[in-house]
N, C-alpha and C. Protein backbone atom coordinates (compact mmCIF):
# COMPACT_ATOMS: atom_id res chain seq x y z
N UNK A 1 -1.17 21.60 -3.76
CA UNK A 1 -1.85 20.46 -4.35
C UNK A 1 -3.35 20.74 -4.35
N UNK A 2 -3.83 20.77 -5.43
CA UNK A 2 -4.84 20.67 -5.62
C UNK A 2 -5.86 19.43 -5.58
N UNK A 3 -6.84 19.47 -4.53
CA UNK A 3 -7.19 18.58 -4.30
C UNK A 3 -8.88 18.56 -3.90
N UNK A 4 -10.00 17.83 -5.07
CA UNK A 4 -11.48 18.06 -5.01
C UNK A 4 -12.03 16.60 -4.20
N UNK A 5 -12.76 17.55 -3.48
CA UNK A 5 -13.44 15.88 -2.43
C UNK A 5 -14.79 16.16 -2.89
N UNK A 6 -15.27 14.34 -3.34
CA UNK A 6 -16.60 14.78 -4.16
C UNK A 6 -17.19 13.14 -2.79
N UNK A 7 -18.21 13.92 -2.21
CA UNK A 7 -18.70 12.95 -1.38
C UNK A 7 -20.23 12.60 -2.35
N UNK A 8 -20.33 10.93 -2.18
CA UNK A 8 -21.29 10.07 -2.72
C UNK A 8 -21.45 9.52 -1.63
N UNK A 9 -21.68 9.48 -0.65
CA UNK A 9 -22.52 8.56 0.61
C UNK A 9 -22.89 9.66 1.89
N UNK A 10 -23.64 8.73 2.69
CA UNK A 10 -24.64 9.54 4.27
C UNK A 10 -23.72 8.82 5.11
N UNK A 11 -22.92 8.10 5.03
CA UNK A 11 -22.43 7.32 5.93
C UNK A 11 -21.74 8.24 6.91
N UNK A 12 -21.20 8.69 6.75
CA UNK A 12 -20.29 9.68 7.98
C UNK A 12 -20.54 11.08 7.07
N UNK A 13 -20.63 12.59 8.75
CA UNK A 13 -20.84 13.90 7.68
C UNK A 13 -19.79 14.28 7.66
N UNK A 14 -19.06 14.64 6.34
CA UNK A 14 -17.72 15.33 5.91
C UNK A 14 -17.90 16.25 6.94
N UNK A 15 -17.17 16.81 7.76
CA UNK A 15 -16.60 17.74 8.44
C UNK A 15 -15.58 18.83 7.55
N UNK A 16 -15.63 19.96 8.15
CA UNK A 16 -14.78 20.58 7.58
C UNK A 16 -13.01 20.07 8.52
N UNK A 17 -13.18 19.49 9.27
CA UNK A 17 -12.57 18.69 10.07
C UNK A 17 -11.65 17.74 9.26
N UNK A 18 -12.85 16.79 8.81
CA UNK A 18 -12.21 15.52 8.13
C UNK A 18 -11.86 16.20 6.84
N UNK A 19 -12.10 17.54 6.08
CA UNK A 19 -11.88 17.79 4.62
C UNK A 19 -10.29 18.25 4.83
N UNK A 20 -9.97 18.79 6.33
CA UNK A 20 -8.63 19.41 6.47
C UNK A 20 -7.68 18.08 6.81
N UNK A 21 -8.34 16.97 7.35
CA UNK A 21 -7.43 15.86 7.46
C UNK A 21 -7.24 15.16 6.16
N UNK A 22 -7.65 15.23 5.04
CA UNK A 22 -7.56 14.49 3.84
C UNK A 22 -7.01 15.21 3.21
N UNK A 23 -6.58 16.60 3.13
CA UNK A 23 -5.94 17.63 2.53
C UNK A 23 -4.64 17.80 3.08
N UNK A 24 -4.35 17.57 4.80
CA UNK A 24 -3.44 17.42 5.17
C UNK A 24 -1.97 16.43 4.53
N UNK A 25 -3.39 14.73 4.89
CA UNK A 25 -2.54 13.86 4.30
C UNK A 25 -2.14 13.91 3.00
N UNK A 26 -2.79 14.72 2.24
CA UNK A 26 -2.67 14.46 0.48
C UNK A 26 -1.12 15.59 0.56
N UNK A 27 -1.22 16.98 1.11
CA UNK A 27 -0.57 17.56 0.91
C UNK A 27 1.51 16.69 1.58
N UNK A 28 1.13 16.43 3.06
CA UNK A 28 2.15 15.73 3.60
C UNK A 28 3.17 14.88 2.68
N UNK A 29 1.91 13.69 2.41
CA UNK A 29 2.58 13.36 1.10
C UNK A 29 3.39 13.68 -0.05
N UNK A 30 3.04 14.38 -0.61
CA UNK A 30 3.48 15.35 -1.83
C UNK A 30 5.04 16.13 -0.94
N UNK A 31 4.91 16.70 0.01
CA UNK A 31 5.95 17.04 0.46
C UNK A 31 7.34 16.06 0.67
N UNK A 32 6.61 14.72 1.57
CA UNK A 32 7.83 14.06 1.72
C UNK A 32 8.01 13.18 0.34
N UNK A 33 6.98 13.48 -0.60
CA UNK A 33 7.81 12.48 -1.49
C UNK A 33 8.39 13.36 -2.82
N UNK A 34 8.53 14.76 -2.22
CA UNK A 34 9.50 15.71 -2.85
C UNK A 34 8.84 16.26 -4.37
N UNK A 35 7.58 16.03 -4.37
CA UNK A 35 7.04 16.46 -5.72
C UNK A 35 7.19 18.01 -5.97
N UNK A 36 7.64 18.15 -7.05
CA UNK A 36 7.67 19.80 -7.26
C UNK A 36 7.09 20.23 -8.19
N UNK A 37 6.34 19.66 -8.78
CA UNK A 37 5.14 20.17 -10.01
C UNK A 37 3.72 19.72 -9.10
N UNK A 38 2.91 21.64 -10.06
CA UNK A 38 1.75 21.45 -9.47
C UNK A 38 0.83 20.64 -10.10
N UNK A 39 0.23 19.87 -9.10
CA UNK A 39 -0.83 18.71 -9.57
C UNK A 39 -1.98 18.91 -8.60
N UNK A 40 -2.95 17.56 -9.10
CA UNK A 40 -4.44 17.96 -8.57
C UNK A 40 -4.96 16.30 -8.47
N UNK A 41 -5.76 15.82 -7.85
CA UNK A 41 -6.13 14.53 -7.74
C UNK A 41 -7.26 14.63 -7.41
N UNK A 42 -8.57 13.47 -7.58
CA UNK A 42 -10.15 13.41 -6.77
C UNK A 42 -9.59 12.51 -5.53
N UNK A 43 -10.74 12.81 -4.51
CA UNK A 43 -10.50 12.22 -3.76
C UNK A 43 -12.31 11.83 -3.44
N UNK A 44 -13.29 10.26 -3.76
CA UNK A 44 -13.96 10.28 -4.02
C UNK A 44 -14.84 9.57 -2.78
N UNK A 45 -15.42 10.25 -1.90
CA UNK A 45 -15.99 9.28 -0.57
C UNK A 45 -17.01 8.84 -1.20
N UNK A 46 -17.01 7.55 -0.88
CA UNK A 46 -18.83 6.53 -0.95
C UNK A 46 -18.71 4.92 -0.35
N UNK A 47 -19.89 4.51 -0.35
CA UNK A 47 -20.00 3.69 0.93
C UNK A 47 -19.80 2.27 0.19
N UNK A 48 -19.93 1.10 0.63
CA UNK A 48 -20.00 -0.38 0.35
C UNK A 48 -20.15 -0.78 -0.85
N UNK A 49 -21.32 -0.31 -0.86
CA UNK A 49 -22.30 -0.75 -2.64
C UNK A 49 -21.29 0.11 -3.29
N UNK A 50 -21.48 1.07 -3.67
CA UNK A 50 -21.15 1.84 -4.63
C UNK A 50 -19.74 1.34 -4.86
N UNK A 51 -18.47 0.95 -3.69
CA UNK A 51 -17.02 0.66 -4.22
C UNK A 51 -17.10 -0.42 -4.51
N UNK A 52 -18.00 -1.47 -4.19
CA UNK A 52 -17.64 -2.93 -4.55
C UNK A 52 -17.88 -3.01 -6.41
N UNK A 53 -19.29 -2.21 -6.60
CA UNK A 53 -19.44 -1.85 -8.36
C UNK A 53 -17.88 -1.42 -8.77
N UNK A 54 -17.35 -0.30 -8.23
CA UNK A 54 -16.03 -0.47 -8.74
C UNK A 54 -15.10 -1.23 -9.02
N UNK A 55 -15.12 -1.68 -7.69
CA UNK A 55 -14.04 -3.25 -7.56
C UNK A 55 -14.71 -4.36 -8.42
N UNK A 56 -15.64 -4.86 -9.12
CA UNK A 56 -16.23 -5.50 -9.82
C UNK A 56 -15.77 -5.05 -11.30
N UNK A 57 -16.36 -3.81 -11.44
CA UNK A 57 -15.87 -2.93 -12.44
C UNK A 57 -14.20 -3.44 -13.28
N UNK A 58 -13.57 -2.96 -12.18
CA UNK A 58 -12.04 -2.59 -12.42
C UNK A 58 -10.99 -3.38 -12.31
N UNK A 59 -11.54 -4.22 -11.49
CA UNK A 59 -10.82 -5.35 -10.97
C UNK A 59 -11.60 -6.69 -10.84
N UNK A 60 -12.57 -6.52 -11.51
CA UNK A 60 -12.70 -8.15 -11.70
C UNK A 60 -13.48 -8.65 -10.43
N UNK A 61 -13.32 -8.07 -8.74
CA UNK A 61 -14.01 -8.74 -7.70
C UNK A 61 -15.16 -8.14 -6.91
N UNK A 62 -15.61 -8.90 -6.42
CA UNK A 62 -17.52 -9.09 -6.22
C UNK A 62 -17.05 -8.71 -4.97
N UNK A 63 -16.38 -7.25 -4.37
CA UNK A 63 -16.42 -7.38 -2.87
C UNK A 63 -16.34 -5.75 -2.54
N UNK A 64 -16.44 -5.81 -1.75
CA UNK A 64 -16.48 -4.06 -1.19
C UNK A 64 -15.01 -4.17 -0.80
N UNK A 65 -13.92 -3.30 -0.94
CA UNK A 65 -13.04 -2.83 -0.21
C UNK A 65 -12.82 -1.60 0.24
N UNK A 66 -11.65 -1.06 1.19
CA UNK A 66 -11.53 0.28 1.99
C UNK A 66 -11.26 0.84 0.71
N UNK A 67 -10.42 1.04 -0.27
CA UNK A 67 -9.72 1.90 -0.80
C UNK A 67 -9.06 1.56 -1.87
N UNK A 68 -9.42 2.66 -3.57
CA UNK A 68 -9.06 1.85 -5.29
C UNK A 68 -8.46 3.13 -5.47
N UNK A 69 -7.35 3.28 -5.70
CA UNK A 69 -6.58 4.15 -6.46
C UNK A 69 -6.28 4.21 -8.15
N UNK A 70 -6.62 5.12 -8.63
CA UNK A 70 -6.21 5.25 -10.49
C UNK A 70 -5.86 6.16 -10.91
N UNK A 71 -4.27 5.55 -10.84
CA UNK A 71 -2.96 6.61 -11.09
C UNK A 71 -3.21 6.64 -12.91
N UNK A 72 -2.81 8.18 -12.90
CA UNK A 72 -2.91 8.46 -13.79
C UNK A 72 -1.50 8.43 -14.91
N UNK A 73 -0.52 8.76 -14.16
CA UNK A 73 1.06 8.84 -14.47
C UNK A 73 1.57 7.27 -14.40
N UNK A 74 2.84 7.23 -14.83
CA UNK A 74 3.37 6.15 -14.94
C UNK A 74 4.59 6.72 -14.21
N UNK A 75 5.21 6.34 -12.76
CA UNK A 75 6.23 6.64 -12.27
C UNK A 75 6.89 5.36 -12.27
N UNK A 76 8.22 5.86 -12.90
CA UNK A 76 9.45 4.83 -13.04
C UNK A 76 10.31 4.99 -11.53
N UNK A 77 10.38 3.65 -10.90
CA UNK A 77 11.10 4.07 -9.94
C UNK A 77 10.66 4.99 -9.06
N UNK A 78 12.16 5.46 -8.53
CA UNK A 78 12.05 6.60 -7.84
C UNK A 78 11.86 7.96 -8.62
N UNK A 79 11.79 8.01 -9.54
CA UNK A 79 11.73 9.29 -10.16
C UNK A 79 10.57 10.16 -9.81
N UNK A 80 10.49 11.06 -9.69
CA UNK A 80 9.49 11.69 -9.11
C UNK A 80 9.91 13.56 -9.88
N UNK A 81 10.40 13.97 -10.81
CA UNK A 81 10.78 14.93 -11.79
C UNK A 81 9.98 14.43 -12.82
N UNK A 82 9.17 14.86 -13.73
CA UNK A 82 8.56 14.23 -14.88
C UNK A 82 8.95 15.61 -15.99
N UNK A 83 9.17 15.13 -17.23
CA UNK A 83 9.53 16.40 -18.15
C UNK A 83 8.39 16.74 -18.81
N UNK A 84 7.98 17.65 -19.06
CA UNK A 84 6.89 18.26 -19.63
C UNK A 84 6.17 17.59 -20.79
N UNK A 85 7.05 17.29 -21.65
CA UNK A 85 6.79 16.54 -22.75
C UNK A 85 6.04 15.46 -22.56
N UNK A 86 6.62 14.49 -21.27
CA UNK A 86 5.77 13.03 -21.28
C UNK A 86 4.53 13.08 -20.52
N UNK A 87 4.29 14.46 -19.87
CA UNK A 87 2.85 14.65 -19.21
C UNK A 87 1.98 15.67 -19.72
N UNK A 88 1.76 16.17 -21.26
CA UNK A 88 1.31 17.19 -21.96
C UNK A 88 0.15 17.20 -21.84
N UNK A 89 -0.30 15.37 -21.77
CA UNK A 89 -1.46 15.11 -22.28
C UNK A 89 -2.32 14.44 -20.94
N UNK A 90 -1.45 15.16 -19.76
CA UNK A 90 -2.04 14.75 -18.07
C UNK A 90 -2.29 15.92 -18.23
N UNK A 91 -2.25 17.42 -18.48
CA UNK A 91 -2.64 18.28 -17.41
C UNK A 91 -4.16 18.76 -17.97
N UNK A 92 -4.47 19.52 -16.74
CA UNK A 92 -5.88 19.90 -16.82
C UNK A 92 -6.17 21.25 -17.44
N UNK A 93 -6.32 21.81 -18.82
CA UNK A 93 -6.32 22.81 -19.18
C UNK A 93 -7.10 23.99 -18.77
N UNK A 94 -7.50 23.67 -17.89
CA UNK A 94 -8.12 24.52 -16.92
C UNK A 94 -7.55 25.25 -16.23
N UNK A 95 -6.51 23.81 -15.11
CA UNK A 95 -5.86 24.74 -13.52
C UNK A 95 -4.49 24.69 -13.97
N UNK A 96 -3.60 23.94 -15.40
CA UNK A 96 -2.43 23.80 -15.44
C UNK A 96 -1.96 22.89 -14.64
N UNK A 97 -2.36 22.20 -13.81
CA UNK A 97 -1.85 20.81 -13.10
C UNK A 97 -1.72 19.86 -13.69
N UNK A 98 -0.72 19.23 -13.32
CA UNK A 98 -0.84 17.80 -13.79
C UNK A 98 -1.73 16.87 -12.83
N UNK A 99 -2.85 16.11 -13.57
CA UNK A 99 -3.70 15.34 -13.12
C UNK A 99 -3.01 13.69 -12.53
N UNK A 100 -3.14 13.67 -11.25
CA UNK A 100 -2.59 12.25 -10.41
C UNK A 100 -3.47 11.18 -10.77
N UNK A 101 -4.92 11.32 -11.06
CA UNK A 101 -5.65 10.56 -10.51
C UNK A 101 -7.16 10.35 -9.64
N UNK A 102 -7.68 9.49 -9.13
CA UNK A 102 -8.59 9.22 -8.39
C UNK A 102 -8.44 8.72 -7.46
N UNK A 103 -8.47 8.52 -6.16
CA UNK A 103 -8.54 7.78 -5.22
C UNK A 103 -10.15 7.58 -4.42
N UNK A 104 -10.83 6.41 -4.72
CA UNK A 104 -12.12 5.89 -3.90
C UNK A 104 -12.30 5.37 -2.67
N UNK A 105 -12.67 5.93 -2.02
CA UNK A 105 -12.59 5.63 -0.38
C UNK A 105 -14.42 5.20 0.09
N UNK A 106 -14.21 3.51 0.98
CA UNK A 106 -15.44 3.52 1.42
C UNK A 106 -15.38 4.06 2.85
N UNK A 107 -16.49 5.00 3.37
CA UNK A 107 -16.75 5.17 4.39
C UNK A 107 -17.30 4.06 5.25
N UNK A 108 -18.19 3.19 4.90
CA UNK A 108 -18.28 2.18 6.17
C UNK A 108 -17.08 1.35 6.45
N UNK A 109 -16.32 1.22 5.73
CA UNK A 109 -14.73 0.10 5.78
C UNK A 109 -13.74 1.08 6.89
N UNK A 110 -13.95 2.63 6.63
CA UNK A 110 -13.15 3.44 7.19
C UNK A 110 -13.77 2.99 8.69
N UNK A 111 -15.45 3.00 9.02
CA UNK A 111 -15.61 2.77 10.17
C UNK A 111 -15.41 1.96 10.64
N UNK A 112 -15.55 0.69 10.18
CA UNK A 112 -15.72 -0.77 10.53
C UNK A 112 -14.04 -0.82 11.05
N UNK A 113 -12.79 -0.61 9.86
CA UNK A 113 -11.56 -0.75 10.12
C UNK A 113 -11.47 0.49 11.49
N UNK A 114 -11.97 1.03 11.40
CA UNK A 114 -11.12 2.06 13.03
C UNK A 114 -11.42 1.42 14.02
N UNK A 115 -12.77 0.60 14.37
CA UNK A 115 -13.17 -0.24 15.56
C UNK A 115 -12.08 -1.49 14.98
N UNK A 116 -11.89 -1.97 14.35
CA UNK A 116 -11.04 -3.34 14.07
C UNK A 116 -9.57 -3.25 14.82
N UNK A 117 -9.20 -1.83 14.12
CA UNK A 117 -7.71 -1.36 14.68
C UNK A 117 -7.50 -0.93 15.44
N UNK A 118 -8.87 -0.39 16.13
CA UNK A 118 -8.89 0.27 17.76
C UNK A 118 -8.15 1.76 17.58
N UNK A 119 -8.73 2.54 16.61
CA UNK A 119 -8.30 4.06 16.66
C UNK A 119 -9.56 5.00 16.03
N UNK A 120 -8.96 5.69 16.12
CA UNK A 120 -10.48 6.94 15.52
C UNK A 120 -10.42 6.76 13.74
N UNK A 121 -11.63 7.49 13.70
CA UNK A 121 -12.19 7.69 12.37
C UNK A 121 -11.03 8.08 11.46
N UNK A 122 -10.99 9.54 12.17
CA UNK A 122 -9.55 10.40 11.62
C UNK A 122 -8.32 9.72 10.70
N UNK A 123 -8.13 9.33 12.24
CA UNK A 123 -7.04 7.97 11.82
C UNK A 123 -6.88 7.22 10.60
N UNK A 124 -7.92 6.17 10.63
CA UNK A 124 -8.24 5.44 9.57
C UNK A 124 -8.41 6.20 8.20
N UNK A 125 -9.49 7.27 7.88
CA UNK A 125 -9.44 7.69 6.99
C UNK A 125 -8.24 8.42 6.36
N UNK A 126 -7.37 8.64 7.42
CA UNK A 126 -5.96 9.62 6.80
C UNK A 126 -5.33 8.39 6.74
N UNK A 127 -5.05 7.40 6.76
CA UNK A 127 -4.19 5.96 6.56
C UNK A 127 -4.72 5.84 4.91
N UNK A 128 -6.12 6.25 4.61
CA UNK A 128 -6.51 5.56 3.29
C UNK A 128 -6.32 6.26 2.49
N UNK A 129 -6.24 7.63 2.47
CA UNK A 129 -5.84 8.74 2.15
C UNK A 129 -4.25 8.93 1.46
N UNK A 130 -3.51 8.39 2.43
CA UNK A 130 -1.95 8.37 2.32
C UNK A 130 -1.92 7.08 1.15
N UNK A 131 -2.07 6.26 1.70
CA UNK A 131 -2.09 4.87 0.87
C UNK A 131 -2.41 5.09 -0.52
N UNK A 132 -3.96 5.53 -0.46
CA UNK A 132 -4.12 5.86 -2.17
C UNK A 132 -2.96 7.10 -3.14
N UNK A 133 -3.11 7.91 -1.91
CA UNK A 133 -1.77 8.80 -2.48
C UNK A 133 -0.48 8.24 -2.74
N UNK A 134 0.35 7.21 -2.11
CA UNK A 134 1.33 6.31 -2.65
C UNK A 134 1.01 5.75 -3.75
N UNK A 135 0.01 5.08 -3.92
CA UNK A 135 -0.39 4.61 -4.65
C UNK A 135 -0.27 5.46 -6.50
N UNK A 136 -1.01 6.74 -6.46
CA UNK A 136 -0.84 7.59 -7.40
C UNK A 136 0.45 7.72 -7.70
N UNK A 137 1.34 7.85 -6.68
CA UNK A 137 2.80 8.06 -7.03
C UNK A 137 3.64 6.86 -7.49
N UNK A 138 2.94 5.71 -7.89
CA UNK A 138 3.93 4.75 -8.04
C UNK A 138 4.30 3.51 -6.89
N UNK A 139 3.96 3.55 -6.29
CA UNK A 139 4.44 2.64 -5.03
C UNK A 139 3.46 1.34 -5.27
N UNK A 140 3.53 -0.01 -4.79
CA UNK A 140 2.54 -0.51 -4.78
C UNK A 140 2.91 -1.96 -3.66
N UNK A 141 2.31 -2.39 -3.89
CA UNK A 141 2.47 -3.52 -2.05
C UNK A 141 2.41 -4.92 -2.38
N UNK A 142 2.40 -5.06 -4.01
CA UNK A 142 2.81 -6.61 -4.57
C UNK A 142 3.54 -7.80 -3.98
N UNK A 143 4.64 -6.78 -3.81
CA UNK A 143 6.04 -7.93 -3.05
C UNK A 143 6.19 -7.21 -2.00
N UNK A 144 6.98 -8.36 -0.77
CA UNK A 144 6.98 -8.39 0.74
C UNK A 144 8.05 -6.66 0.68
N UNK A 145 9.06 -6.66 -0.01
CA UNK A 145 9.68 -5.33 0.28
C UNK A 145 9.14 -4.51 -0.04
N UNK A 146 8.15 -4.30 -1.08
CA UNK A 146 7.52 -2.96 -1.70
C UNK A 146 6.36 -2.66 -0.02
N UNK A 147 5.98 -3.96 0.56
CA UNK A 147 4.46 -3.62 1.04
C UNK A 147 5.85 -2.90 2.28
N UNK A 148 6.74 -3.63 2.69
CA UNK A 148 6.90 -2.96 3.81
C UNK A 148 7.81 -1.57 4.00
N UNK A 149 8.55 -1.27 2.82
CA UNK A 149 8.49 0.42 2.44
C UNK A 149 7.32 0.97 2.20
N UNK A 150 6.42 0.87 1.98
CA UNK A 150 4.71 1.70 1.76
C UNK A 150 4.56 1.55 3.30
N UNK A 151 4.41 0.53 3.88
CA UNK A 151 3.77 0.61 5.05
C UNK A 151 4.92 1.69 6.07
N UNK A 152 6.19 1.53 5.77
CA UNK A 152 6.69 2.55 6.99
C UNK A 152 6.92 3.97 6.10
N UNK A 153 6.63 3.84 4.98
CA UNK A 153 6.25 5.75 4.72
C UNK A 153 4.96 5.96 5.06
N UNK A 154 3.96 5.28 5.00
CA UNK A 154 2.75 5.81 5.45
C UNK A 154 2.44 5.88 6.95
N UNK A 155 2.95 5.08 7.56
CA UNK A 155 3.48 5.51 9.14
C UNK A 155 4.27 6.68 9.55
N UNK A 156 5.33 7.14 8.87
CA UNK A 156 6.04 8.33 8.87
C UNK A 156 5.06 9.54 8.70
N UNK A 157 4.30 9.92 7.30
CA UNK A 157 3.70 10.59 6.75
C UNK A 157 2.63 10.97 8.08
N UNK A 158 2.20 9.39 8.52
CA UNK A 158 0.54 9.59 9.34
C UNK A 158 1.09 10.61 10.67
N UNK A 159 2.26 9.80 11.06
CA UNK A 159 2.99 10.20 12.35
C UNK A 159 3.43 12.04 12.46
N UNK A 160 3.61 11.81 10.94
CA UNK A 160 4.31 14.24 10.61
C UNK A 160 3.04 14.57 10.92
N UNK A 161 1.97 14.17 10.63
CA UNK A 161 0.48 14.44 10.36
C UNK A 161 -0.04 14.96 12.46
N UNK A 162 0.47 13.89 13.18
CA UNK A 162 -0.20 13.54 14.14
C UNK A 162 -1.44 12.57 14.59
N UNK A 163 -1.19 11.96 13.28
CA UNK A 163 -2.60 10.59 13.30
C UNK A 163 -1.54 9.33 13.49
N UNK A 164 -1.52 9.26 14.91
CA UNK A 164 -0.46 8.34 15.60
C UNK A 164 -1.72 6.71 16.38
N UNK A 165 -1.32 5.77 15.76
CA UNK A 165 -1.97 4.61 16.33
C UNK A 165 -2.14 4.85 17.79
């Protein structure tokens, strides 16, 4: 999986640390959710201001949140095989991947939420990580059964990982 981290904030310093924990989770993912075509996704760090313009943007609200995912694919179901034909016009003629998406991550929400939840940085940021990555794949947390299958694959995923609450 191809995967570009484009940092926009001072708030926390990317580590080569934290670049292997966001690569971890992106990759984990992709494994347990059995993807077998190569793809590529952003993964976009920046702080308060900058995601709430998004969330204003994209969604209509005046607020900063942790984490905006923009899936690029349309996954039906469980399907997770896509035929060439209906993703011609996803891939990147560059790397040959099929393009997932964006996922926007604020770094102060990552901090603020790890003191909230009482765990490390790590932690938190590989939780937002996974999440937006469900997210790309189709999953979403609308209704009480969808949120609580997302929430115990992303517990599974965090747990293969070793980013254990």
């Amino acid at each position: 999986m191809k995967t570009e981290i484009i940092n926009m904030q001072s708030v926390v310093d990317i580590t080569d640390e934290l670049k292997d924990i966001i690569q971890r989770c992106v990759n984990e993912t992709m494994v347990i959710e059995k993807i077998k075509f190569k793809c590529e996704c952003n993964i976009i760090l920046t702080d308060n201001n900058t995601i709430r313009e998004y969330n204003m943007d994209f969604r209509g609200l005046d607020s900063a949140t942790d984490v905006l995912s923009f899936p690029i694919l349309d996954f039906i179901g469980d399907i997770k095989d896509l035929n060439t034909d209906d993703i011609k016009y996803d891939i990147n003629p560059e790397t040959g991947h099929v393009m997932l998406g964006d996922i926007i991550i604020s770094m102060d929400k990552v901090i603020q939420q790890s003191k909230e939840y009482g765990h490390s940085i790590k932690r938190e940021l590989g939780f937002l990580i996974v999440h937006g990555m469900l997210h790309l794949l189709g999953y979403d947390h609308e209704e009480i059964k969808d949120r609580e299958k997302m929430r115990k694959k992303e517990e599974y995923i965090l747990n293969k990982i070793g980013l254990k609450r």
